[in-house]
Structure formats: C-alpha cells, structure tokens
N, C-alpha and C. Protein backbone atom coordinates (compact mmCIF):
# COMPACT_ATOMS: atom_id res chain seq x y z
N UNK A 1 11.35 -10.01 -5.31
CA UNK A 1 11.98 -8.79 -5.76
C UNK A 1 13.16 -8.50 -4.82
N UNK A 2 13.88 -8.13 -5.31
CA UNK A 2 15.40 -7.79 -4.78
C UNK A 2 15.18 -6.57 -3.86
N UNK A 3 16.32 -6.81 -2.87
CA UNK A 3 15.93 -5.61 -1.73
C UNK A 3 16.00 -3.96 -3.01
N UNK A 4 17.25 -4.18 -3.54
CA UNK A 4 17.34 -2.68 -4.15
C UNK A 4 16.23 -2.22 -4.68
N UNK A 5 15.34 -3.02 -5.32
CA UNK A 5 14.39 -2.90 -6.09
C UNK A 5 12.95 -2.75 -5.39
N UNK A 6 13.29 -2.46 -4.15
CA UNK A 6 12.11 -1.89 -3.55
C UNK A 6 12.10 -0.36 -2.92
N UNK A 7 13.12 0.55 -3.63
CA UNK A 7 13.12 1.85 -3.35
C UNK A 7 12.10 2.34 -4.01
N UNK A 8 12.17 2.00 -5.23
CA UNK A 8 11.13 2.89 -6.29
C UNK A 8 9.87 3.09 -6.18
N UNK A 9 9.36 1.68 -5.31
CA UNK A 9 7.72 1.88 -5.02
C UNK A 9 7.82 2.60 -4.24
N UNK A 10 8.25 2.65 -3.01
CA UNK A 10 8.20 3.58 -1.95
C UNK A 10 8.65 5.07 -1.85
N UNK A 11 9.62 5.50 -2.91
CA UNK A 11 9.53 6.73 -3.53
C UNK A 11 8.28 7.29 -4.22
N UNK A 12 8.07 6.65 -5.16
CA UNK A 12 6.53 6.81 -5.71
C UNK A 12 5.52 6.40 -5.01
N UNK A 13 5.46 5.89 -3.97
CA UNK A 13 4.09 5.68 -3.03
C UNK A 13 4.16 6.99 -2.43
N UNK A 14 5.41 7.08 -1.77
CA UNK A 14 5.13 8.57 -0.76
C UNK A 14 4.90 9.83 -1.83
N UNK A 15 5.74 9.94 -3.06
CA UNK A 15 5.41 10.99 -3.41
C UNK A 15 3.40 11.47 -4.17
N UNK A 16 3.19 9.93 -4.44
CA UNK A 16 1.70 10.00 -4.33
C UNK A 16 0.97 10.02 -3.26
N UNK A 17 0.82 9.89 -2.23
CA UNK A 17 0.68 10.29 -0.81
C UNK A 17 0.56 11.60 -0.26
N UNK A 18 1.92 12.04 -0.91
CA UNK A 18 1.67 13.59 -0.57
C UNK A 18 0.33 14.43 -1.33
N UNK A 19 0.06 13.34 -2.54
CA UNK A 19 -1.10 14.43 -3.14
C UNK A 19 -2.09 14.44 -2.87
N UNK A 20 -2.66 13.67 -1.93
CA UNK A 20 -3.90 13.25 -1.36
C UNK A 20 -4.33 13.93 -0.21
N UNK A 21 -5.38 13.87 0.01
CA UNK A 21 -6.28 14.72 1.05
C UNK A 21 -6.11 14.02 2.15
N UNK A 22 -5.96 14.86 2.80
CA UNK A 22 -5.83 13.99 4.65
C UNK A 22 -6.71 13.26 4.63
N UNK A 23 -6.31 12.14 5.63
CA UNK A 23 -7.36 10.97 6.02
C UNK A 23 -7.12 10.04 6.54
N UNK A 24 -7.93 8.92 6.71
CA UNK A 24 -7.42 7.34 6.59
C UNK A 24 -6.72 7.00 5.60
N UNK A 25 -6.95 7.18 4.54
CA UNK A 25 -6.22 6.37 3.69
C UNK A 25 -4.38 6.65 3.42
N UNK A 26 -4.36 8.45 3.33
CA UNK A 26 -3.20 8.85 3.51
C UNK A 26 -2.34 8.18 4.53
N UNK A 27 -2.88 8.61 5.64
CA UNK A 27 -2.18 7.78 6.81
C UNK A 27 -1.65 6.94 6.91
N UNK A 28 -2.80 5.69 6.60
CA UNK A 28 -2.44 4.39 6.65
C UNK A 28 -1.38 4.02 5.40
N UNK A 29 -1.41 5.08 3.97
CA UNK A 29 -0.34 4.47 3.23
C UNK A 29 1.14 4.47 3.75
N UNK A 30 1.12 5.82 4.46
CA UNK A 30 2.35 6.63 5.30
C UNK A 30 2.86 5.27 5.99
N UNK A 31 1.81 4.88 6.67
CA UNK A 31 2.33 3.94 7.58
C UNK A 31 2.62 2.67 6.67
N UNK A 32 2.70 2.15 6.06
CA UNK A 32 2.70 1.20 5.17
C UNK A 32 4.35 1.32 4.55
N UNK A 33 5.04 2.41 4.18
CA UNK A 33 5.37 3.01 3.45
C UNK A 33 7.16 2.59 4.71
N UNK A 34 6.63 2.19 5.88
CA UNK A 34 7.23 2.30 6.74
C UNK A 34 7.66 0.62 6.90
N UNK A 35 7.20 -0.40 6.53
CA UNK A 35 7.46 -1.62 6.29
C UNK A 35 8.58 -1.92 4.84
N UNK A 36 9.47 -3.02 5.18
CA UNK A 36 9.97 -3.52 4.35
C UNK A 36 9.86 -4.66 3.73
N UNK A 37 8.64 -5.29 4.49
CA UNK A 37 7.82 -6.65 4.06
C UNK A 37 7.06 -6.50 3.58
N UNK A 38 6.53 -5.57 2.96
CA UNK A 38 5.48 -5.12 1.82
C UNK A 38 5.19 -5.81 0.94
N UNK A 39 3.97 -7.06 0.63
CA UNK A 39 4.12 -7.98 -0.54
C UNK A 39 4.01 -7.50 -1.98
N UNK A 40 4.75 -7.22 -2.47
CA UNK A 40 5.16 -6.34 -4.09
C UNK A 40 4.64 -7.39 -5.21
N UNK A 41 4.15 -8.50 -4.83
CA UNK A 41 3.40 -9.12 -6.17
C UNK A 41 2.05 -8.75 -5.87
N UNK A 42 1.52 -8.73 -7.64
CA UNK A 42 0.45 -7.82 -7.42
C UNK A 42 -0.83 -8.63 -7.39
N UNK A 43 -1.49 -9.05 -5.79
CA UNK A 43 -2.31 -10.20 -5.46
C UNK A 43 -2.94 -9.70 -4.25
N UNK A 44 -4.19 -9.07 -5.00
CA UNK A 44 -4.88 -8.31 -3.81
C UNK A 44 -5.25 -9.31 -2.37
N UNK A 45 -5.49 -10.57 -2.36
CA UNK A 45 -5.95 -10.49 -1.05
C UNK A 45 -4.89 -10.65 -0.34
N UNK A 46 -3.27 -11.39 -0.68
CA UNK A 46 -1.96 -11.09 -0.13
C UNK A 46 -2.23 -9.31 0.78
N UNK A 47 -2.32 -8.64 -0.18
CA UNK A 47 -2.05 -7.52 0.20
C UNK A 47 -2.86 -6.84 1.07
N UNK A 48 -4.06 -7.16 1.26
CA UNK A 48 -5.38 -6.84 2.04
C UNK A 48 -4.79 -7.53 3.19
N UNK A 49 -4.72 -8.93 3.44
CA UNK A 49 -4.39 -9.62 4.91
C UNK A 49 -2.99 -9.27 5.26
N UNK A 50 -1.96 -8.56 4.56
CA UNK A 50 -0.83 -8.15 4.57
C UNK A 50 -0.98 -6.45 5.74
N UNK A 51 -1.88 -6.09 5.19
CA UNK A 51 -2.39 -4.40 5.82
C UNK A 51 -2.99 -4.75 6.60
N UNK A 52 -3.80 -5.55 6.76
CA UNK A 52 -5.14 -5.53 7.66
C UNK A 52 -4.35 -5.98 9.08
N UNK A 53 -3.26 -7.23 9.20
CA UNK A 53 -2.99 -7.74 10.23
C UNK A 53 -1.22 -6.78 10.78
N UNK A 54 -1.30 -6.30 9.80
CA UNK A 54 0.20 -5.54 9.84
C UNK A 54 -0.06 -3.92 11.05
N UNK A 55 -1.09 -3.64 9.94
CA UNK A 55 -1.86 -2.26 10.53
C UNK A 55 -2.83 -2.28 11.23
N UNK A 56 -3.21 -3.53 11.94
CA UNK A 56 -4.35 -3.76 12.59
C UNK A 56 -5.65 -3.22 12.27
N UNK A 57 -6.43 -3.22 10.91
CA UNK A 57 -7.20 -2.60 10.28
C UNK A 57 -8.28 -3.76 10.70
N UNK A 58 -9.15 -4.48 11.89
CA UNK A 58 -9.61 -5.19 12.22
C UNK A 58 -10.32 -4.90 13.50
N UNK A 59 -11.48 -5.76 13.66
CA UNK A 59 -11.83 -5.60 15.24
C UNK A 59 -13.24 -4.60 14.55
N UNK A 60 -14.03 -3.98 15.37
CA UNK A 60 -15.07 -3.31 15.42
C UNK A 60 -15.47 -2.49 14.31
N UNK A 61 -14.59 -2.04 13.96
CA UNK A 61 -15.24 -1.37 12.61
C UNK A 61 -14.59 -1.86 11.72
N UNK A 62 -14.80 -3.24 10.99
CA UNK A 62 -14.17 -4.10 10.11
C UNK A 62 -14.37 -3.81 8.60
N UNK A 63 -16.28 -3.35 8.49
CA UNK A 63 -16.95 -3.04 7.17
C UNK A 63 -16.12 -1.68 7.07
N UNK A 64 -16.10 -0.75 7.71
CA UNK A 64 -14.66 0.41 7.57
C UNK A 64 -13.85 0.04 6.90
N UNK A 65 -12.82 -0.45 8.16
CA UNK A 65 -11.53 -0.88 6.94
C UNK A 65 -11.40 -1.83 6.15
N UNK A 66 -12.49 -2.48 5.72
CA UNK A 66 -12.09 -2.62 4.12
C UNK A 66 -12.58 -2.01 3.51
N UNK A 67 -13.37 -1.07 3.31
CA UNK A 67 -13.23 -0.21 2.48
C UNK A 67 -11.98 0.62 2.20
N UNK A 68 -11.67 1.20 3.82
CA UNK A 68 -9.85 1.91 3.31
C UNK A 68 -8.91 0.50 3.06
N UNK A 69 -8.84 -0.53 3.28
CA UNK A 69 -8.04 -1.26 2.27
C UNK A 69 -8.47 -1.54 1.13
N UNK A 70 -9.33 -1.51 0.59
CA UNK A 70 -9.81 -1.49 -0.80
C UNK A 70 -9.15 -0.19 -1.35
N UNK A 71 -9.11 0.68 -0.88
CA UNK A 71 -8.88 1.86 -0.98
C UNK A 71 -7.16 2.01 -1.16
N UNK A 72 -6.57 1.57 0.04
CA UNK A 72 -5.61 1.58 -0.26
C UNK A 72 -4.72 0.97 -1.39
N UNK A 73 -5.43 -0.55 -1.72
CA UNK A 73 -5.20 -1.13 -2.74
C UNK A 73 -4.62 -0.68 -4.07
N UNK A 74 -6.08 -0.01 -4.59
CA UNK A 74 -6.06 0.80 -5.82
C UNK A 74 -5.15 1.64 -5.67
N UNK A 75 -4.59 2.29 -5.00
CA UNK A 75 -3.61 3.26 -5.20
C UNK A 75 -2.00 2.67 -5.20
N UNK A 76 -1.86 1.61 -4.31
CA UNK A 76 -0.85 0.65 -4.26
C UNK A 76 -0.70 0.13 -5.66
N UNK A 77 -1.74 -0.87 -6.35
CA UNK A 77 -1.78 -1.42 -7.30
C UNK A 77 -1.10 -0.76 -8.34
N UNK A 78 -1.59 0.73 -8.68
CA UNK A 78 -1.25 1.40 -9.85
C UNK A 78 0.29 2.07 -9.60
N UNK A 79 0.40 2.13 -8.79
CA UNK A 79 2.45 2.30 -8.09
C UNK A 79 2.95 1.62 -8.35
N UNK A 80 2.98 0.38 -7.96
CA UNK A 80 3.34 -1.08 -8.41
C UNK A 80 3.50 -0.87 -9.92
N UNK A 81 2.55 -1.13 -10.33
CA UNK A 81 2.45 -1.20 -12.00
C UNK A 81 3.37 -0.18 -12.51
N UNK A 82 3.43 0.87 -12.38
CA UNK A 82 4.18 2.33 -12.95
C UNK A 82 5.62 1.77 -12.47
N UNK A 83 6.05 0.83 -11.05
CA UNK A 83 7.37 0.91 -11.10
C UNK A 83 7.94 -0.27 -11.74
N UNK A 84 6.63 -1.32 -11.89
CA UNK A 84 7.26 -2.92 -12.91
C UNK A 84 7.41 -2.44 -14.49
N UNK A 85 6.84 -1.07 -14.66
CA UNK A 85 6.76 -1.30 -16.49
C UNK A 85 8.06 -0.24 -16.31
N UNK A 86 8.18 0.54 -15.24
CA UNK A 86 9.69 1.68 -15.33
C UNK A 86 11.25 0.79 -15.29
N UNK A 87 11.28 -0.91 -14.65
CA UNK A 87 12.09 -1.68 -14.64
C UNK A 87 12.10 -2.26 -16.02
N UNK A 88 11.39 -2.65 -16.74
CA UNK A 88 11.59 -3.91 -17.97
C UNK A 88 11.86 -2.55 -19.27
C-alpha cells in the first residue's frame, strides 16, 4: 500500500480509539497508531508478531497479551476493512 494510502486507517483507528474505555487495549492501539510500518494486509499472525515485538507485548505475562492482541486485532481488522471497501 502506498504511503498516501495509509492516512485513512490511522484517522479511523484513532478516531475509534477515542470511543473506547480506558485500558490496555486503548493504549496500546494509541501506541500503534504511532508506527508507520504497520502491516496493512489483513494477516493476523503478521500482525500479532508485528505488535507483540514492536510493543513488546512479551515476557511474563504472555497469556495477557495475547489476549490484548487478540483484542487489538479485531478492532484493527474491521478499520482495515472499512478503509479497503472506502478505496475501491
């Protein structure tokens, strides 16, 4: 995907972000949101080892964060999708 073409997720990630309840997951999208190497094809375990080693979501409480990357996923996933069907 073309650099230009990576505003839109990240407009629509943060503005979904804002609607969410404080937490881990908020956070960590925030922080996410903050990369420009973000893998934008939609291939969850890309994107899981993409967060996990990016955001250091590893180490001692591992069964944790994957759950908030699972977590984060689903909310990524459906952004994604809303900004590939808003392009074609």
């Amino acid at each position: 995907m073309a650099a230009k073409e990576k505003g839109p997720w990240k407009e629509l990630l943060t503005a979904t972000v804002e609607e969410l309840e404080d937490g881990d997951v908020k956070t960590q999208l925030n922080r996410l949101v903050t990369f420009d190497n973000v893998p934008l094809k939609l291939k969850p375990k890309k994107f899981r080892n993409f967060v996990r080693e990016s955001l250091a979501l590893f180490g001692e409480r591992e069964s944790e964060n994957a759950i908030l990357i699972e977590k984060m996923w689903e909310i990524f996933e459906t952004v994604v999708r809303e900004c590939k069907a808003n392009i074609t």
